[in-house]
Protein backbone atom coordinates (compact mmCIF):
# COMPACT_ATOMS: atom_id res chain seq x y z
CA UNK A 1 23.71 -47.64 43.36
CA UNK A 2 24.67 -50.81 41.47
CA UNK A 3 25.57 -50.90 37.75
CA UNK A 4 23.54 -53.17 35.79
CA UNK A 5 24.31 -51.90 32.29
CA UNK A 6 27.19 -54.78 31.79
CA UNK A 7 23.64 -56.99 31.85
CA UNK A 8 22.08 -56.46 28.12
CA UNK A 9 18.71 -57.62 28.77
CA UNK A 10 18.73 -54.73 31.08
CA UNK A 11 18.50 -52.48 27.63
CA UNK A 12 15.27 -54.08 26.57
CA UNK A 13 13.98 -54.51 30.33
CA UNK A 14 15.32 -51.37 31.79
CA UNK A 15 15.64 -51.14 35.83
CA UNK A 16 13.82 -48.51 37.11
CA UNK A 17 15.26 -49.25 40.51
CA UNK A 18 18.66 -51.00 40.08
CA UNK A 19 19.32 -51.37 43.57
CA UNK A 20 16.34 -54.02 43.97
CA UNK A 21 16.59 -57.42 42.51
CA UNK A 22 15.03 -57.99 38.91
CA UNK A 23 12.80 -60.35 38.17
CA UNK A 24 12.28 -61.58 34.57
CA UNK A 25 9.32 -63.66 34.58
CA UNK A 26 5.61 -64.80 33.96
CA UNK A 27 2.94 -66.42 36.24
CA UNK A 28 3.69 -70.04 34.96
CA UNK A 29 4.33 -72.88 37.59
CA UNK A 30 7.87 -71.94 37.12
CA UNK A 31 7.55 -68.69 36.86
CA UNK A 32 5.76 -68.32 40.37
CA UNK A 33 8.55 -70.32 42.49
CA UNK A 34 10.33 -66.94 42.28
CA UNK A 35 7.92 -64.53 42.90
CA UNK A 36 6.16 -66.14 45.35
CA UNK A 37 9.29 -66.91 47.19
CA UNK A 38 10.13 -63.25 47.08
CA UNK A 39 7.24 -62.19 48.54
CA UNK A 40 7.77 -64.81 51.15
CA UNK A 41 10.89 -63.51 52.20
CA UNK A 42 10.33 -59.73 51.81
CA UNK A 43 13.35 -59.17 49.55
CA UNK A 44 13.07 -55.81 47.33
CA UNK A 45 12.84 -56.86 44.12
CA UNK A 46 11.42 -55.45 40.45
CA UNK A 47 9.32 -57.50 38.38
CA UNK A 48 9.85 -57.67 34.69
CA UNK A 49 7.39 -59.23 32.48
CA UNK A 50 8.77 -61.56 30.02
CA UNK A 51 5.64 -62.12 26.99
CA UNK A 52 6.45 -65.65 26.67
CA UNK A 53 4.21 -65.55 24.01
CA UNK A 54 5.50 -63.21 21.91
CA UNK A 55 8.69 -65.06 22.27
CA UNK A 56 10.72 -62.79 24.66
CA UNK A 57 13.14 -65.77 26.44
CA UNK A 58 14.31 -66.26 22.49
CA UNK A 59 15.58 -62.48 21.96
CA UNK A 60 18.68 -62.07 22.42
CA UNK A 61 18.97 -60.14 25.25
CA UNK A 62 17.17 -62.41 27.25
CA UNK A 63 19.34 -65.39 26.07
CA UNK A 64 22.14 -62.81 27.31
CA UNK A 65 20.90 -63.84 30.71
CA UNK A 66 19.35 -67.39 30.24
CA UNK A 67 21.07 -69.43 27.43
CA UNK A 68 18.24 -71.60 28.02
CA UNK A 69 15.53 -68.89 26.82
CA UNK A 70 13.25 -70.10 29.50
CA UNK A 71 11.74 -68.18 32.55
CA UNK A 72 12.44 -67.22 35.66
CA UNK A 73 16.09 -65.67 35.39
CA UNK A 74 16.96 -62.67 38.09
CA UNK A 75 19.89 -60.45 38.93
CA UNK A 76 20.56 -59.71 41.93
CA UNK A 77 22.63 -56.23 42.19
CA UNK A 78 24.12 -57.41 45.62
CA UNK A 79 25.27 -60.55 44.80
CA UNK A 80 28.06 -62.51 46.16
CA UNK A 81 31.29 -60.53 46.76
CA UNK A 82 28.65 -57.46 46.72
CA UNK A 83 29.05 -57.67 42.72
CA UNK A 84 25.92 -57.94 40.12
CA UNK A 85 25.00 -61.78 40.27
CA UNK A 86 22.86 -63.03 37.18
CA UNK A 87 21.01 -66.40 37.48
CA UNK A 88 18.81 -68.64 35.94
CA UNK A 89 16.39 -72.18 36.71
CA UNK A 90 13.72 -71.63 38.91
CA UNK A 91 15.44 -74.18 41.37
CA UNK A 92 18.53 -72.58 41.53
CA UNK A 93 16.63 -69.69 42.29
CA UNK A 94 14.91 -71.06 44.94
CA UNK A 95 18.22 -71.96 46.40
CA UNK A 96 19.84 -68.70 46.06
CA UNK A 97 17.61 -66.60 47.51
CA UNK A 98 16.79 -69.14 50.37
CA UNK A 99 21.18 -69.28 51.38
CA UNK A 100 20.97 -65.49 50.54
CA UNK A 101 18.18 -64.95 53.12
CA UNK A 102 18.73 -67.43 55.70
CA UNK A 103 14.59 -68.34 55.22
CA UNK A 104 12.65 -71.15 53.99
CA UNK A 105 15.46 -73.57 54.06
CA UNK A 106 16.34 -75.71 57.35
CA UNK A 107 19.66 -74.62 58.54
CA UNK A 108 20.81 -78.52 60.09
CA UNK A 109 22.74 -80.20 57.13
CA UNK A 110 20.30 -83.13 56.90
CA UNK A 111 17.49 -80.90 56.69
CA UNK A 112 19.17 -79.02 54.07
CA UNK A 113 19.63 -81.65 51.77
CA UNK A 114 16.01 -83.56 52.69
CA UNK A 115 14.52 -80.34 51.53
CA UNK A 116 16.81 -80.11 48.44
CA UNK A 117 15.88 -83.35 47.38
CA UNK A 118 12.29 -82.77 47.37
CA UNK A 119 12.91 -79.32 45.52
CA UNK A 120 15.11 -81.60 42.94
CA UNK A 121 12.09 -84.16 42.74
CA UNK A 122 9.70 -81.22 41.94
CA UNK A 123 12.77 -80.39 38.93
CA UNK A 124 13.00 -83.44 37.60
CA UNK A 125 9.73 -85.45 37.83
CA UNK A 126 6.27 -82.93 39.01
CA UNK A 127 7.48 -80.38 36.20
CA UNK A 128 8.38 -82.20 33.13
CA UNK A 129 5.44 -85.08 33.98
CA UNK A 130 2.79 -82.43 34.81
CA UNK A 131 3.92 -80.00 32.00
CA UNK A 132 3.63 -82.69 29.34
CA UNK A 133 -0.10 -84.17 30.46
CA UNK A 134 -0.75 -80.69 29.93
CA UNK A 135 0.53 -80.72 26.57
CA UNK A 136 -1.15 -83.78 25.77
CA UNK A 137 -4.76 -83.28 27.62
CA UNK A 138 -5.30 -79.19 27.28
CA UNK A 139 -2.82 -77.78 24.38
CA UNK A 140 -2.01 -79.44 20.39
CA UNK A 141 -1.37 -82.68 21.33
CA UNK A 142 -5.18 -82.92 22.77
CA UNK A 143 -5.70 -83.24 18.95
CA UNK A 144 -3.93 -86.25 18.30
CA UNK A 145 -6.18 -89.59 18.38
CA UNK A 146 -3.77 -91.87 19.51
CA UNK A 147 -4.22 -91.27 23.28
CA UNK A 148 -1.14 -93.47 24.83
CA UNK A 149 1.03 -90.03 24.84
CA UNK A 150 -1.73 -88.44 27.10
CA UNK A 151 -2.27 -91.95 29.28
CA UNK A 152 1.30 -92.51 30.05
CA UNK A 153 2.02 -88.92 31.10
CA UNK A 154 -1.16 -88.99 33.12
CA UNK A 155 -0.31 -92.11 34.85
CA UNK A 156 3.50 -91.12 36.03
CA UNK A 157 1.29 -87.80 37.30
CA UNK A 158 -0.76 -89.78 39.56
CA UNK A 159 1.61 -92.00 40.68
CA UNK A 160 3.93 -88.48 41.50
CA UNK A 161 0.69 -87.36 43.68
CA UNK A 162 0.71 -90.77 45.21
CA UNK A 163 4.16 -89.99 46.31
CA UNK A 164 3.29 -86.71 47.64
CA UNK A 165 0.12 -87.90 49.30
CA UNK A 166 2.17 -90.50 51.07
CA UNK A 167 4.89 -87.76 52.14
CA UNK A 168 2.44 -84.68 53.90
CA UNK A 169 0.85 -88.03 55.80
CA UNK A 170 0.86 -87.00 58.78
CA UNK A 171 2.90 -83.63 58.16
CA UNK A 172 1.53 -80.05 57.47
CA UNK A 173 4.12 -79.21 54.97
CA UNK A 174 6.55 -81.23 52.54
CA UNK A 175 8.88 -80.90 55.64
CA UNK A 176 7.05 -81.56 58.78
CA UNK A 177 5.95 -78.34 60.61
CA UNK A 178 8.31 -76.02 58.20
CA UNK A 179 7.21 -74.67 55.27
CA UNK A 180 9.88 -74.31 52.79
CA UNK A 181 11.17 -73.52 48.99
CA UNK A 182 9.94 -77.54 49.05
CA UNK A 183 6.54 -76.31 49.08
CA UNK A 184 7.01 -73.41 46.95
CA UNK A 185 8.70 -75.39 44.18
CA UNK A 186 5.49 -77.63 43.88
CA UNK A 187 2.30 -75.36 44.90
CA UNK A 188 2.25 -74.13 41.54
CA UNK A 189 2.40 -76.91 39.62
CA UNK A 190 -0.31 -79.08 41.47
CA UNK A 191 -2.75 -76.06 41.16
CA UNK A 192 -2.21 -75.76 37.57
CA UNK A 193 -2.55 -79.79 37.22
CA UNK A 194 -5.99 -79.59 38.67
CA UNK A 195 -6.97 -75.81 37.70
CA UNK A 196 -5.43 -74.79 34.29
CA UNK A 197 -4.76 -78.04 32.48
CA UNK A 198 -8.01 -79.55 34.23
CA UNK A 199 -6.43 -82.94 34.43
CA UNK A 200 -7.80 -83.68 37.80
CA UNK A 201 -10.30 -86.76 36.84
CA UNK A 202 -7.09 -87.84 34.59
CA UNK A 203 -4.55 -88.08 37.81
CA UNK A 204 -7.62 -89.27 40.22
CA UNK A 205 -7.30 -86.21 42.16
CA UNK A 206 -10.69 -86.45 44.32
CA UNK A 207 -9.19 -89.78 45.93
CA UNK A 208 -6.45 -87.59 47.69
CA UNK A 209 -6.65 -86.43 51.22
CA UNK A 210 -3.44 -84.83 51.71
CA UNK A 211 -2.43 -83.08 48.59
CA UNK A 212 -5.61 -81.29 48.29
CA UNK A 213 -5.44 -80.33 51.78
CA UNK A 214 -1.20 -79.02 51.27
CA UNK A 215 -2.46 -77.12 48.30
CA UNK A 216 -5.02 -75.39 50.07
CA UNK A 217 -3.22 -74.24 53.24
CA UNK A 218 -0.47 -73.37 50.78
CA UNK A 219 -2.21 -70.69 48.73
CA UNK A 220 -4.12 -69.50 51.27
CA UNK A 221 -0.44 -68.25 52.76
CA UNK A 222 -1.04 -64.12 51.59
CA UNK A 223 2.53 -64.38 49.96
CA UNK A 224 1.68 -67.04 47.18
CA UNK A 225 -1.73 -65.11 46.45
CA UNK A 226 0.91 -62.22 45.81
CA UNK A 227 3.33 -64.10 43.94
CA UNK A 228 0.43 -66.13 41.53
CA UNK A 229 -0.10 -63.09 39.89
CA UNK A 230 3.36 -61.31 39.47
CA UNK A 231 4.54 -60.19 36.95
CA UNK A 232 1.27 -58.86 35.51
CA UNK A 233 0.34 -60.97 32.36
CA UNK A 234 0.75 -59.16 28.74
């Protein structure tokens, strides 16, 4: 059985079954890439709540694990060289566990990287764009009168949708007939654009054909109902 206790967040999250991979998380849109691509690939794992609300990512053992205080982080007892593996960013994740599994990723080296790139889009435009109109149209800076915070953020969001509409043209998922960590990296965050933040008259949503139609073949899959709502919320 693997030893976890050179891990200290494993002292305020103990493992009740160290052999499976942990899971420090929440449901957020970056929470779920992990879960959901867990249950996707049928990997034993054991979820670990992290009250993001209470704080949690800023104690320090979970800094211990993610520097950056954010969720999802994992260990992975059978990691590479068979040795405990810690590892944090939900895209990284995604990665890992994809190379780890041989699933979800295409195996071709062009594929590989066309997929990456999407996954790396999702990192560095969908999340920060979508989580900020969220800040702006649903959380404290709703209050704020001057509105050109909320207008820019919503229009960089609908022109990000534009360039996912014009991708899935003609293709069932981000990557043709494969469904992939692609997919997974973005699923959450559109649904919690339109759902959660209700930004969807903001971003133009009801003009899209193709998005709406990704989304919904995409959480109808049983193994992103699963992963929406793991860990259970405080």
């Amino acid at each position: 059985m693997a030893d976890l206790s050179t891990f200290p967040i494993t002292k305020r999250w103990p493992a009740a079954h160290p052999d499976r991979l942990q899971l420090y998380s929440l449901p957020t849109p970056n929470g779920v890439k992990a879960s959901i691509m867990l249950e996707e690939i049928g990997l034993a794992y054991e979820p670990h709540t992290i009250n993001i609300g209470a704080n949690e990512t800023w104690t320090p053992e979970f800094l211990s694990l993610n520097p950056n205080g954010k969720i999802p982080a994992i260990i992975d007892p059978d990691g590479p060289g068979g040795k405990p593996f810690g590892l944090w960013e939900s895209g990284a994740i995604l990665v890992y566990l994809a190379e780890k599994t041989g699933k979800l990723l295409p195996s071709d080296p062009a594929g590989r990287y066309e997929a990456l790139q999407w996954v790396f889009f999702q990192m560095a435009a969908i999340g920060p764009m979508f989580g900020q109109l969220g800040f702006f149209h649903k959380f404290a800076g709703r209050e704020w009168e001057d509105k050109r915070p909320r207008d820019r953020y919503a229009a960089e969001s609908k022109r990000l949708l534009g360039v996912l509409e014009t991708r899935l043209a003609g293709r069932d998922w981000i990557m043709g007939d494969e469904y992939t960590i692609a997919d997974i990296s973005m699923l959450g965050w559109v649904r919690n654009l339109v759902g959660f933040y209700g930004a969807g008259d903001l971003v133009d949503y009801a003009s899209l054909k193709e998005v709406p139609r990704w989304l919904e073949q995409g959480l109808a899959r049983p193994a992103v109902q699963r992963g929406l709502e793991i860990p259970k919320r405080p």
